[in-house]
Every structure is written in C-alpha cells, then in structure tokens.
N, C-alpha and C. Protein backbone atom coordinates (compact mmCIF):
# COMPACT_ATOMS: atom_id res chain seq x y z
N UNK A 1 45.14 167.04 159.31
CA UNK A 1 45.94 166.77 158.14
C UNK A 1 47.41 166.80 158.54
N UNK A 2 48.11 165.89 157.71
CA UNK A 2 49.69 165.97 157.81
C UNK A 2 50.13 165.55 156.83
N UNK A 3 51.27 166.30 156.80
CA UNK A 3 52.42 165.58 155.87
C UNK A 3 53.78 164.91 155.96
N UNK A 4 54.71 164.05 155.26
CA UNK A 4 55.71 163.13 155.43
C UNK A 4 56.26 162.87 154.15
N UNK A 5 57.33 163.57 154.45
CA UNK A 5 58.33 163.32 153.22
C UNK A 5 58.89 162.15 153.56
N UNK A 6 59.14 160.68 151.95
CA UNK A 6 59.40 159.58 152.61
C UNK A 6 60.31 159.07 151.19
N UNK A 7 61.39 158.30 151.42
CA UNK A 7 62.13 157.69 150.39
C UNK A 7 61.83 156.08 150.21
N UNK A 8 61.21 155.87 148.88
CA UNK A 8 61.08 154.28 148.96
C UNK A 8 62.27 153.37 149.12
N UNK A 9 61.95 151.83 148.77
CA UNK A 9 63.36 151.36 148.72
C UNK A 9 64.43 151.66 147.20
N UNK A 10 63.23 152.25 146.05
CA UNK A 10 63.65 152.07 144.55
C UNK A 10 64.22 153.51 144.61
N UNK A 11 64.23 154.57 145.57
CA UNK A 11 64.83 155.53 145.19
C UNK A 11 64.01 156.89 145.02
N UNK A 12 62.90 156.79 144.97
CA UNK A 12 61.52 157.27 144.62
C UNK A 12 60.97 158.18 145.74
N UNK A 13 60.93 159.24 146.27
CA UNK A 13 60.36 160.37 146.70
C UNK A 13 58.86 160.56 147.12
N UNK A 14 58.49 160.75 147.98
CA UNK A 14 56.68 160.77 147.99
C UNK A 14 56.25 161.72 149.08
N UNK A 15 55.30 162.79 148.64
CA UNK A 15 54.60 163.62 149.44
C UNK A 15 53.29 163.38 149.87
N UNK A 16 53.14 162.41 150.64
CA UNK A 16 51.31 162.05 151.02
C UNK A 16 50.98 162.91 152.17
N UNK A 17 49.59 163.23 151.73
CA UNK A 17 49.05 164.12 152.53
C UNK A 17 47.89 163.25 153.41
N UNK A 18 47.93 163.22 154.42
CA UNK A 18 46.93 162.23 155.50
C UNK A 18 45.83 163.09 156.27
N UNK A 19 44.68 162.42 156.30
CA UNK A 19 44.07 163.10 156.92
C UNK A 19 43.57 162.04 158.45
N UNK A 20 44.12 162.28 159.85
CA UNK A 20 43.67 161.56 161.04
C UNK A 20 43.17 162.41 161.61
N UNK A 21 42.48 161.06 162.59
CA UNK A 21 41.71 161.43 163.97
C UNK A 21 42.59 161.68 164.84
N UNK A 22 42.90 162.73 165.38
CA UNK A 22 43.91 163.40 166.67
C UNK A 22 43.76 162.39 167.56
N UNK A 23 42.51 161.97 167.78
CA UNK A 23 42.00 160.88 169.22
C UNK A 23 42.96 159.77 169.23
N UNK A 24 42.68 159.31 167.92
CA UNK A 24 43.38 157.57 167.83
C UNK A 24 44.40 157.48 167.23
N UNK A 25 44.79 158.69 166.14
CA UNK A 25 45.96 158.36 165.10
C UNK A 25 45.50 157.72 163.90
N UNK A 26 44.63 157.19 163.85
CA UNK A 26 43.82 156.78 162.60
C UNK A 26 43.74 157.34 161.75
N UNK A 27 44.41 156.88 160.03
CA UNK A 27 44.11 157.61 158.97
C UNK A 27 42.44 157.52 158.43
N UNK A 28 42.29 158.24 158.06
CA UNK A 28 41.00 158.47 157.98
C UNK A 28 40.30 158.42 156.64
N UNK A 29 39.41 158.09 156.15
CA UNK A 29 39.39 157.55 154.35
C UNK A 29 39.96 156.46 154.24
N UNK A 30 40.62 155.66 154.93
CA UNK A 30 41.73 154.81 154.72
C UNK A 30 42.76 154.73 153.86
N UNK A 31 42.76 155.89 153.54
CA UNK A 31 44.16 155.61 152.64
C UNK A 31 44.79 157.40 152.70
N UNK A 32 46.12 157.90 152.37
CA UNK A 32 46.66 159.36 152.15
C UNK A 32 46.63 159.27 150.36
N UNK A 33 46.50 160.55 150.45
CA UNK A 33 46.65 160.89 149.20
C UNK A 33 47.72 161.51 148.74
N UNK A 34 48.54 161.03 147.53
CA UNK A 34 50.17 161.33 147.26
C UNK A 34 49.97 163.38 146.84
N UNK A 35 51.06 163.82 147.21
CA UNK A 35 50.99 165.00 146.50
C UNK A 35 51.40 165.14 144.78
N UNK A 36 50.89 165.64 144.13
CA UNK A 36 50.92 165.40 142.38
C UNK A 36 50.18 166.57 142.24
N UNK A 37 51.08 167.45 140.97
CA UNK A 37 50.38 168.30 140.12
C UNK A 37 51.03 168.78 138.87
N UNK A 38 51.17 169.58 138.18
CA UNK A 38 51.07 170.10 136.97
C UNK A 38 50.37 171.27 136.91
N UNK A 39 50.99 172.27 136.17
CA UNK A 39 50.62 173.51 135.70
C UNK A 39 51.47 173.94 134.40
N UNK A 40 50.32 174.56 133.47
CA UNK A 40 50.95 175.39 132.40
C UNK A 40 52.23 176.11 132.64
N UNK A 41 53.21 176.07 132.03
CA UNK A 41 54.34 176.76 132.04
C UNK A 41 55.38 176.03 131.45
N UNK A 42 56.51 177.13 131.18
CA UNK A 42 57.95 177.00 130.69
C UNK A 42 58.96 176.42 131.22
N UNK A 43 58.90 177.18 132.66
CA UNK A 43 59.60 177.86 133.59
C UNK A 43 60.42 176.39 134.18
N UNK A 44 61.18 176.37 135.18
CA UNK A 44 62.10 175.44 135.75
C UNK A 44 61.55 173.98 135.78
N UNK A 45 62.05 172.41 135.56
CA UNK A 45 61.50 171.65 135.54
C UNK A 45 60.43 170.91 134.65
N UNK A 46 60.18 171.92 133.44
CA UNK A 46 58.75 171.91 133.06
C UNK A 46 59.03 170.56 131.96
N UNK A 47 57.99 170.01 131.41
CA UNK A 47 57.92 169.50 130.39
C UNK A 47 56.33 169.16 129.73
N UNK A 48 57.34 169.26 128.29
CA UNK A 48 55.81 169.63 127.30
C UNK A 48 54.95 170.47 127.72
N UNK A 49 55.67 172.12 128.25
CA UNK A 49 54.51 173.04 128.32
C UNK A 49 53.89 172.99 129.42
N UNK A 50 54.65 172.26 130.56
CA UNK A 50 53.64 172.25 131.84
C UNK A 50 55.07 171.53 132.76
N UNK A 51 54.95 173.10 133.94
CA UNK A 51 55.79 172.78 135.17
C UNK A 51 55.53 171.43 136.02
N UNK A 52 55.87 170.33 136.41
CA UNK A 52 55.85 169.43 137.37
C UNK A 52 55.95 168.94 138.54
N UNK A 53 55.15 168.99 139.41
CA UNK A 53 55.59 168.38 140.96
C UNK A 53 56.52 167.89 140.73
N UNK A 54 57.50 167.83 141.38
CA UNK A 54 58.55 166.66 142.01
C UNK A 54 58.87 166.56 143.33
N UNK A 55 58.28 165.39 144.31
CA UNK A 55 57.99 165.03 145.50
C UNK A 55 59.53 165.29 146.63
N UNK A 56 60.69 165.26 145.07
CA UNK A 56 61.87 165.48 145.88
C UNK A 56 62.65 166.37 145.90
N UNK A 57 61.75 167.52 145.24
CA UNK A 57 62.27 169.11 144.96
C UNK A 57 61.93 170.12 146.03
N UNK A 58 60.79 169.29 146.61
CA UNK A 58 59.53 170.62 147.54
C UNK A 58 59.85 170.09 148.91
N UNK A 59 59.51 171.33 149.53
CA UNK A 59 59.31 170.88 151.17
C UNK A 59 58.35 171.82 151.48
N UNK A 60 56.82 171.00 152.06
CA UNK A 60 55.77 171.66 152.81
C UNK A 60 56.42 172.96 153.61
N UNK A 61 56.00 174.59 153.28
CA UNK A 61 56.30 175.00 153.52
C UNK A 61 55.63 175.99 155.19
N UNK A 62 54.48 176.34 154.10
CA UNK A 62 53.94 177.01 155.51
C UNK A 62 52.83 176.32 156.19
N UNK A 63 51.97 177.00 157.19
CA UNK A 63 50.77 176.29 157.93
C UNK A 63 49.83 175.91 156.99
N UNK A 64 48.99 174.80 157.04
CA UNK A 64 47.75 174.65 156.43
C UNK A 64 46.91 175.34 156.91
N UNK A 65 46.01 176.01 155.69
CA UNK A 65 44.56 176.60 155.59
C UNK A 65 43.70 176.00 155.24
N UNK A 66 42.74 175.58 156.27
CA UNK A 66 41.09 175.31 156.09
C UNK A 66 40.50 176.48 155.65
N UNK A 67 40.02 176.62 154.34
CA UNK A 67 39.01 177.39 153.92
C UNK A 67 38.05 177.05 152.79
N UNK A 68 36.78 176.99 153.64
CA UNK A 68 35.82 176.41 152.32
C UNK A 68 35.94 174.92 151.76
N UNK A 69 36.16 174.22 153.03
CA UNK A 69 36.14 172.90 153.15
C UNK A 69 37.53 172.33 152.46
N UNK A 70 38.71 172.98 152.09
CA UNK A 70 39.25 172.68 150.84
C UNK A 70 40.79 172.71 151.75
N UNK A 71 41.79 172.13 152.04
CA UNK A 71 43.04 172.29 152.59
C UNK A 71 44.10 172.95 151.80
N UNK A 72 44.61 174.25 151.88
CA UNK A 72 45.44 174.86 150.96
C UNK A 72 46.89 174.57 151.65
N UNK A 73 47.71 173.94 150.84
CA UNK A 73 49.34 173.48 151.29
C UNK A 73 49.90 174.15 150.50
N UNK A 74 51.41 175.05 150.94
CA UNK A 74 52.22 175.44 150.41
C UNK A 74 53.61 174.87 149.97
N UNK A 75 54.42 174.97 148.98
CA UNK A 75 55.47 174.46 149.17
C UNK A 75 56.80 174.96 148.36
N UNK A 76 57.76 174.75 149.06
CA UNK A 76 59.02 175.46 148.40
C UNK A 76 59.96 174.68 148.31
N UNK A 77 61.08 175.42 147.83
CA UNK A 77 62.52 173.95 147.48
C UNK A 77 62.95 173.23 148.68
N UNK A 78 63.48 172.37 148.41
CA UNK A 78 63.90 171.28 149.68
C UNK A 78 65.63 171.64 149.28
N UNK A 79 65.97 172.31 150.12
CA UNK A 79 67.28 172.99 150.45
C UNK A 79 67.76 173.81 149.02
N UNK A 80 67.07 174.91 148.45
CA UNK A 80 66.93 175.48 147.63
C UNK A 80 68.27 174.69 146.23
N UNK A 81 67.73 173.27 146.13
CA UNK A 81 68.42 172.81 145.25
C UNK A 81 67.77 173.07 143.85
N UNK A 82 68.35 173.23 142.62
CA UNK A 82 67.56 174.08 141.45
C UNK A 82 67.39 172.57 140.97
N UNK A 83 66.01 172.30 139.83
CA UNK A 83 65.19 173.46 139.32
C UNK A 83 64.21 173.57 140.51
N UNK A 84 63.61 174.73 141.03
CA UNK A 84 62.78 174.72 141.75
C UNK A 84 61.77 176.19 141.65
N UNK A 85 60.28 175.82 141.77
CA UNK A 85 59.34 176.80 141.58
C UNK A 85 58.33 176.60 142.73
N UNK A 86 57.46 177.51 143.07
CA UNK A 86 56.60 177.49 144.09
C UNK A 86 55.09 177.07 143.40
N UNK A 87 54.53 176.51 145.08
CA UNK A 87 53.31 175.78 144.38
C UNK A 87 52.29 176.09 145.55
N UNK A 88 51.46 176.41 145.61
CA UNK A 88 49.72 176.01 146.36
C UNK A 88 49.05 175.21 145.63
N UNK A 89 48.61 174.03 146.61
CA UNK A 89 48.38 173.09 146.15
C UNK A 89 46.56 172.48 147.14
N UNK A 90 45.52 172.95 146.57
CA UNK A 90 44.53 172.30 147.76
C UNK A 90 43.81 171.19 147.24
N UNK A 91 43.24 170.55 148.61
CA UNK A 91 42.54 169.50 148.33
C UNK A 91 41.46 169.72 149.45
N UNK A 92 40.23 168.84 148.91
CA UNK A 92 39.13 168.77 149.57
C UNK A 92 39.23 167.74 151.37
N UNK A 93 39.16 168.38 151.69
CA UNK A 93 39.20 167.97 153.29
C UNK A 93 38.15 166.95 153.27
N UNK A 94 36.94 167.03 153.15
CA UNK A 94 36.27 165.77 152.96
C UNK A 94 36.70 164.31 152.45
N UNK A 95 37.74 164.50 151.26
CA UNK A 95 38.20 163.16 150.16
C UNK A 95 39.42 163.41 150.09
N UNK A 96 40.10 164.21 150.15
CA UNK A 96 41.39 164.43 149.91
C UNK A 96 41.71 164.53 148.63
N UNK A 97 40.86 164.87 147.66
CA UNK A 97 40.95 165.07 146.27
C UNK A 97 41.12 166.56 145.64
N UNK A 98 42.64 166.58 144.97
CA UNK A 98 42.96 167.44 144.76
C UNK A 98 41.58 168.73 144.55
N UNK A 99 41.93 169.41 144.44
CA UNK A 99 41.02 170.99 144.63
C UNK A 99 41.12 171.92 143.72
N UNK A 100 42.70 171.90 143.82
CA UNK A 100 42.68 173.25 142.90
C UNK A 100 44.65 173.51 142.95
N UNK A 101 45.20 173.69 142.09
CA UNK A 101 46.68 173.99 142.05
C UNK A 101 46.99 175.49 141.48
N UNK A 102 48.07 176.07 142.08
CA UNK A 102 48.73 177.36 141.30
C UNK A 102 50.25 176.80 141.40
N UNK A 103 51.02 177.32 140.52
CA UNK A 103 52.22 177.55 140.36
C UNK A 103 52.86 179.10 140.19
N UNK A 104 53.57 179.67 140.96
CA UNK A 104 53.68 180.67 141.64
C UNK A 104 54.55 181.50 140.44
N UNK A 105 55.86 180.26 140.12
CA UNK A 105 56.50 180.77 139.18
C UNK A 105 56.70 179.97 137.72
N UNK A 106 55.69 179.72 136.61
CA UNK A 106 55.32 178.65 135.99
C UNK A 106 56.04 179.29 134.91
N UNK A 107 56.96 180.09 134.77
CA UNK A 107 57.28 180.28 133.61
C UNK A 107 58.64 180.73 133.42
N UNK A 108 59.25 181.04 135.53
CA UNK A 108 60.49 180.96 135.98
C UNK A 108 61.08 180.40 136.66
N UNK A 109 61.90 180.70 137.41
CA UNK A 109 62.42 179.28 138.36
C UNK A 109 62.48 180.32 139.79
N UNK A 110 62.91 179.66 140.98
CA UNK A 110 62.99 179.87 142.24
C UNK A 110 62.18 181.08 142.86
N UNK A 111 60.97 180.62 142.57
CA UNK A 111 59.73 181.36 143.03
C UNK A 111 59.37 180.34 143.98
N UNK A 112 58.82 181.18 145.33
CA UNK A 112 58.36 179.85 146.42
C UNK A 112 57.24 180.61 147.34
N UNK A 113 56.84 180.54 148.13
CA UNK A 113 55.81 180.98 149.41
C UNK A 113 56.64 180.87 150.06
C-alpha cells in the first residue's frame, strides 16, 4: 500500500490510497482508491453535524497497520494549518474499500495521531 498527496489542474487536492505489486509497480485492482470520510461531530471543519475529510488539510501520518485483513492509516494536519482534527481511517486490503473510520477529535479541533 501507498500513499500520494496530489494537486489537480482545477485546484483540487486528492489522497489515493494504492495498493501494488513491489515486483512490478503495478497497481493492483486496477484502480486506487481516493481517501474520503465523515464522522459525527461539531468540532473543526464540520458540516451538518458531521466532521469532513479534506484531502488538503491531512498528511498521512504514521506507519500502516495490517490487521485483520483491513489497512489502518493515520492522519494529521498538513503543516498544522487550522481547521484541523485527527482521523484513522481503514480499508480492506483485499478491495480497498473503506473499513471503518474514527475521528479522534469530532467535536474539537487540533486533535491528531
């Protein structure tokens, strides 16, 4: 698995998470899957009752965990610019389909891993 923070040409931010073959470089599934989530909360960023990814707030923070087939990614502010809250974010290593999300600080701001 890897990740790549990338700027389109429209201005637009994107966290895809890839899963390759070490051997060839080959993405694998054929396609990455964007990082995206949402959680209940108030707290920094939020709207209508629920905190928001934003692809250009976070920076992959610590090592990935394989556990239970499921890839757990961490992530924190991208140069502690506000609003910013912390997130674990997993997905299934098999599909790359999200797994399971927490928001660390969903109801405050500059909470991170």
């Amino acid at each position: 698995m890897s990740f790549g923070m990338s700027k389109d040409g429209a201005g637009g931010y994107h966290q895809p998470i890839h899963a390759l073959d070490f051997a060839t470089g080959a993405e694998l599934f054929g396609v990455s899957t964007e990082i995206a989530a949402s959680y209940p909360g108030g707290g920094a960023g939020s709207q209508n009752g629920r905190v928001v990814f934003d692809p250009a707030q976070y920076a992959e923070r610590a090592s990935l965990l394989l556990l239970n087939d499921v890839v757990y990614t961490a992530w924190t502010s991208h140069c502690d610019i506000m609003p910013y809250t912390g997130w674990v974010i997993g997905y299934s290593a098999d599909t790359l389909q999200q797994a399971n999300v927490l928001n660390v600080t969903p109801n405050a701001q500059m909470g991170a891993i």
